[in-house]
Protein backbone atom coordinates (compact mmCIF):
# COMPACT_ATOMS: atom_id res chain seq x y z
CA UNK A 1 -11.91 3.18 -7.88
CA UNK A 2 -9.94 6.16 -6.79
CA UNK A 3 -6.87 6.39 -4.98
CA UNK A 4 -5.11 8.90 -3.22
CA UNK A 5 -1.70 9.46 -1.58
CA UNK A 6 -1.13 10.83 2.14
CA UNK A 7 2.77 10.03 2.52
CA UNK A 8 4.29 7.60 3.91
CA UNK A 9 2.66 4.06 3.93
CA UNK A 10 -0.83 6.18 4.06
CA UNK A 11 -3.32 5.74 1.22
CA UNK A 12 -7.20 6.90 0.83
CA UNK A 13 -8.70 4.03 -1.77
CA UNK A 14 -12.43 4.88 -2.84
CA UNK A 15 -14.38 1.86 -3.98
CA UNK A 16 -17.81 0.36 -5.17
CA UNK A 17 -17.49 -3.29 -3.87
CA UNK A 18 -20.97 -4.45 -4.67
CA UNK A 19 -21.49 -2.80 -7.36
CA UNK A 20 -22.23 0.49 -9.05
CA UNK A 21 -25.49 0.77 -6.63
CA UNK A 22 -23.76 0.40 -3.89
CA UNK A 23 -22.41 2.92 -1.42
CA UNK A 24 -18.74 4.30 -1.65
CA UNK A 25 -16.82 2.08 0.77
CA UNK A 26 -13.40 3.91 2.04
CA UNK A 27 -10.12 1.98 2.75
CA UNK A 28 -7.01 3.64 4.27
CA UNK A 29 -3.38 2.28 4.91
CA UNK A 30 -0.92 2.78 7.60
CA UNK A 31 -1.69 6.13 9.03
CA UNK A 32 1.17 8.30 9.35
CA UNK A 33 3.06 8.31 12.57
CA UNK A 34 3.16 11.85 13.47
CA UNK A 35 7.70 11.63 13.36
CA UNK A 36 7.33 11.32 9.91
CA UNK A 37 5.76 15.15 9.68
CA UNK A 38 2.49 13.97 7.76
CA UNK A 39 -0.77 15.31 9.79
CA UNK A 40 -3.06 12.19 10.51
CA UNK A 41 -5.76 12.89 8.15
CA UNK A 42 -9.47 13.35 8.85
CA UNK A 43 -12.82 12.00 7.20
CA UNK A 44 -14.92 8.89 6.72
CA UNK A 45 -13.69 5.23 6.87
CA UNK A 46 -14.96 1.93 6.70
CA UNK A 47 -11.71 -0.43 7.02
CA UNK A 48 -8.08 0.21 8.10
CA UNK A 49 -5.44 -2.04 6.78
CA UNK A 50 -2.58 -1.62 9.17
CA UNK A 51 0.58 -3.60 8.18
CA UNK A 52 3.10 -3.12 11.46
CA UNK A 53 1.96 -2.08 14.45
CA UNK A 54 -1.54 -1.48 16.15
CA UNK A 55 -4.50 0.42 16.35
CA UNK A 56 -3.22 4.09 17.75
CA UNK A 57 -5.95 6.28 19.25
CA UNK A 58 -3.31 9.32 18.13
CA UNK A 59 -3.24 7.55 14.85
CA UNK A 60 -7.27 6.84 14.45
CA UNK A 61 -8.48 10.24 16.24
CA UNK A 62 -9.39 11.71 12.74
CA UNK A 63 -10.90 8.71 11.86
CA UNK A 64 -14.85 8.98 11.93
CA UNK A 65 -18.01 6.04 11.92
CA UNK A 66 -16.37 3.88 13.99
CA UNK A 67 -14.30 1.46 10.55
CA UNK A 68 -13.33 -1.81 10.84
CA UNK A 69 -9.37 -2.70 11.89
CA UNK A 70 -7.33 -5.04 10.61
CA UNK A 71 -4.35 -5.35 12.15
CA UNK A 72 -2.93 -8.79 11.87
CA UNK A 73 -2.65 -11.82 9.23
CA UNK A 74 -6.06 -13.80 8.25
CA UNK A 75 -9.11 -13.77 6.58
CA UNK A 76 -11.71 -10.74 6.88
CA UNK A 77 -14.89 -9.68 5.11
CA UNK A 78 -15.40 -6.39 5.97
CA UNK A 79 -18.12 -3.97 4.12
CA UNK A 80 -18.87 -6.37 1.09
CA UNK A 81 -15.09 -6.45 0.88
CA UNK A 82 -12.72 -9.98 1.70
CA UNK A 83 -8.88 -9.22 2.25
CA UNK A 84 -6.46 -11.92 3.29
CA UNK A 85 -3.25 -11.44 5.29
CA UNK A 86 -0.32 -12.84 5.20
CA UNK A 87 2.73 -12.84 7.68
CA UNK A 88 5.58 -11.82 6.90
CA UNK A 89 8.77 -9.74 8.54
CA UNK A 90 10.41 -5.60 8.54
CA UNK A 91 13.67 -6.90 8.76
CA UNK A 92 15.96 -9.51 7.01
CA UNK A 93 16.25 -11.70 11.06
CA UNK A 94 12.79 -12.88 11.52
CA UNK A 95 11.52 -9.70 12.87
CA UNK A 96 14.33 -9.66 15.20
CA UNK A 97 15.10 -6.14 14.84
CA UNK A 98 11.99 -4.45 13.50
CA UNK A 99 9.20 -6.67 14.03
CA UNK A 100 6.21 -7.96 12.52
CA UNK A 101 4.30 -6.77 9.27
CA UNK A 102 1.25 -8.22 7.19
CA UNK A 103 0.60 -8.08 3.40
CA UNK A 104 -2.99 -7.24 2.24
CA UNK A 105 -4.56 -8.61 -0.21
CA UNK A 106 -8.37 -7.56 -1.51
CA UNK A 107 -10.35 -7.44 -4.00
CA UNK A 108 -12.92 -4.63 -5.05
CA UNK A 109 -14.60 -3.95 -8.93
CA UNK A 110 -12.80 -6.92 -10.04
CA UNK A 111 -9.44 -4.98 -9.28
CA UNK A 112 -7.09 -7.59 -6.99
CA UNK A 113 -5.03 -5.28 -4.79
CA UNK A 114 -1.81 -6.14 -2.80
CA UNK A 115 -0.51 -3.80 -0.25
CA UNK A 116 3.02 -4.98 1.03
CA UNK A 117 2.84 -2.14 3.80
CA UNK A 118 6.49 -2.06 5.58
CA UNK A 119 8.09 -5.52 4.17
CA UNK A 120 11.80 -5.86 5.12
CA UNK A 121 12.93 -9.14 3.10
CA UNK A 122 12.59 -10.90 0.01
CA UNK A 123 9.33 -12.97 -0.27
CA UNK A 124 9.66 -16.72 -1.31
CA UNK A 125 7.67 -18.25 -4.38
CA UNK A 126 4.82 -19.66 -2.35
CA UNK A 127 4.20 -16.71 -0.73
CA UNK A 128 3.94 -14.77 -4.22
CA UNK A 129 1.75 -17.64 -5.40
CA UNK A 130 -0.58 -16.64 -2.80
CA UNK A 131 -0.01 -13.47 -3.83
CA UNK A 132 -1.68 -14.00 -6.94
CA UNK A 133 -2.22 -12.42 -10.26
CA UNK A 134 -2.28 -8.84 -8.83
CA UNK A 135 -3.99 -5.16 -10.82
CA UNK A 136 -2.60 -2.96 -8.80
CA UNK A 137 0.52 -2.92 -6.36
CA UNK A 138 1.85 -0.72 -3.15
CA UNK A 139 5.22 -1.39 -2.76
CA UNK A 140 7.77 0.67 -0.72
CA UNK A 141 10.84 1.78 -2.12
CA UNK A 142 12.37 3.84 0.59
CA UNK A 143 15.42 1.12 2.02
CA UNK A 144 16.49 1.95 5.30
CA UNK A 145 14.25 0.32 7.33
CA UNK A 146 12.16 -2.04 4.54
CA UNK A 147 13.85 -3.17 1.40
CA UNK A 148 16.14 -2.08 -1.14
CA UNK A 149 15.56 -0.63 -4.15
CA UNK A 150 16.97 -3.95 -5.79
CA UNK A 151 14.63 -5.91 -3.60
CA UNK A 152 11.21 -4.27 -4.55
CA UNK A 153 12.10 -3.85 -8.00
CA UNK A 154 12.61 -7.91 -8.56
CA UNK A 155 9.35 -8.14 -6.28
CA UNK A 156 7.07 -5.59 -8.76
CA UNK A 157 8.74 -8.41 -11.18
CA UNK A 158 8.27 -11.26 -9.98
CA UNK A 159 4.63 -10.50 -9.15
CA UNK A 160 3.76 -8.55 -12.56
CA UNK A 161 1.29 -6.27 -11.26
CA UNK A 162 -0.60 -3.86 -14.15
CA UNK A 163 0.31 -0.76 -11.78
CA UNK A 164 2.88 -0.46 -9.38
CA UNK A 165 1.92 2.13 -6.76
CA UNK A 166 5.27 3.08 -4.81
CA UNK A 167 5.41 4.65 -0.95
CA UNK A 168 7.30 5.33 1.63
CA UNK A 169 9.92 7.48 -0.04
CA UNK A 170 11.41 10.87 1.00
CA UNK A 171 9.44 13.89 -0.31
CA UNK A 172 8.83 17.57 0.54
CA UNK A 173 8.01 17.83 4.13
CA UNK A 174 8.37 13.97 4.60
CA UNK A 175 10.36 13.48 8.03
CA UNK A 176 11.52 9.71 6.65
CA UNK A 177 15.29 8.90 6.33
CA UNK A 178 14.38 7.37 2.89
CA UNK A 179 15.52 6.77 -0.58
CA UNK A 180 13.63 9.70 -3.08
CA UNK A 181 11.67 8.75 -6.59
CA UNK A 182 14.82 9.78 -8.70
CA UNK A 183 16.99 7.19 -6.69
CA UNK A 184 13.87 4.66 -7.83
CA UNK A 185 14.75 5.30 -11.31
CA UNK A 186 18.26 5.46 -11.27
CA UNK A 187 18.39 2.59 -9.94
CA UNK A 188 16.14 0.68 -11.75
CA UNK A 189 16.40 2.42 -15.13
CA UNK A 190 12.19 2.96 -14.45
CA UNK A 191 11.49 6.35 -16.70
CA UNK A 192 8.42 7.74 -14.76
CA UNK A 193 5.96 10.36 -15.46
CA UNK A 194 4.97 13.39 -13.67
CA UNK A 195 3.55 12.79 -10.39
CA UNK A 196 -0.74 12.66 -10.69
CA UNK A 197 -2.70 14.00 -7.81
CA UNK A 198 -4.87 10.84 -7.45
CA UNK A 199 -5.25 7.50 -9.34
CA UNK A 200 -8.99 7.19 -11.03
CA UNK A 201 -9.89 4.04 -12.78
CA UNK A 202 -12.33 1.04 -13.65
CA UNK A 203 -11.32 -2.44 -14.33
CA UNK A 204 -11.15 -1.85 -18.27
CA UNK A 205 -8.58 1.08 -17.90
CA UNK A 206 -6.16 -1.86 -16.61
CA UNK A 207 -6.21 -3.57 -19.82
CA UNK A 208 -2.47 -3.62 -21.49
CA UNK A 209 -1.03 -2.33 -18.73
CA UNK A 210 2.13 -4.16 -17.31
CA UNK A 211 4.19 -2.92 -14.18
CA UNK A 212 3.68 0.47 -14.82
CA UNK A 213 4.46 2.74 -12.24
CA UNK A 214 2.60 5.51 -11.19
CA UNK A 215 3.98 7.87 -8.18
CA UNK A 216 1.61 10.13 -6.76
CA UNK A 217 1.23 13.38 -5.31
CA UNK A 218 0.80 13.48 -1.45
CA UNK A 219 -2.45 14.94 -0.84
């Protein structure tokens, strides 16, 4: 699997669902809204997670062979590849004030994935039971407008992911009124690494891993 980092909420993930016969299937999150001064990128794709707010022709124009969107909570099998949904909130008032957003979870080369996308409030124990046992987690650290610092951090613990993948924060030619990685680690006491251009692993490369977080470079 191979991951890669277009700012913001956006990702590029890279995956053999079915197997190493199979075709490369290619997953993005959240395209960038084009306020946040990320270019929507361009390319293949087969399914679009998007956690608050709708398909945007803007948005999907770069998007080529026609990829499946998922834009609410449920159950989808999409190119050998089943993600669930769940509801949840951008704001602390019942989506009051920011609205609705929808945690993804899939999994792909027995890796199990969870994509919080712009979550606003702390998530209650059932919902992290239906989380699951999770490899690999997205989970934004920006405040402002989803939650705190404090919040994600006791969410990457309480759901005890292998890798903790962190977005939306402010960065180099990021447009986002948002926290920055060294506020992450001041805040949390996290030491972190360099930044790595993209994320390249099998299952196996998980093992021993626990919450480790890995920023990386915005393509």
């Amino acid at each position: 699997m191979n991951i890669q980092y277009y700012g913001d909420y956006c990702f590029k993930l890279t995956t053999k669902p079915g197997g190493r016969a199979t075709e490369d299937i290619v997953v993005w999150t959240d395209l960038p809204d084009k306020q946040t001064g990320i270019r929507s990128p361009f390319g293949h794709a087969d399914i679009v997670l998007l956690s608050h707010y709708g398909p945007s022709d803007e948005a999907l124009a770069g998007l080529k062979d026609e990829p499946v969107i998922i834009y609410t909570p449920g159950e989808y099998a999409a190119k050998g590849v089943s993600v669930l949904g769940f509801p949840t909130r951008r704001d602390a008032d019942g989506g009051i004030t920011r609205g609705q957003n929808t945690i993804y979870v899939f999994d792909s080369e027995d890796v199990r994935i969870a994509y919080l996308g712009s979550l606003g409030h702390e998530l209650d124990s059932a919902t992290v039971g239906k989380i699951g046992e999770v490899d690999i987690l997205f989970v934004p650290i920006g405040g402002v407008d989803t939650i705190t610092i404090k919040i994600a951090d006791e969410l990457i613990r309480a759901i005890g992911p292998k890798i903790v993948i962190p977005m939306h924060y402010r960065t180099e030619g990021v447009s986002i009124d948002a926290a920055t990685i060294d506020d992450f680690c001041k805040e949390t006491g996290r030491t972190v690494g360099e930044e790595v251009a993209r994320l390249n692993f099998k299952n196996k490369d998980l093992e021993g891993k626990s919450m480790e977080v890995v920023f990386l470079q915005k393509t």
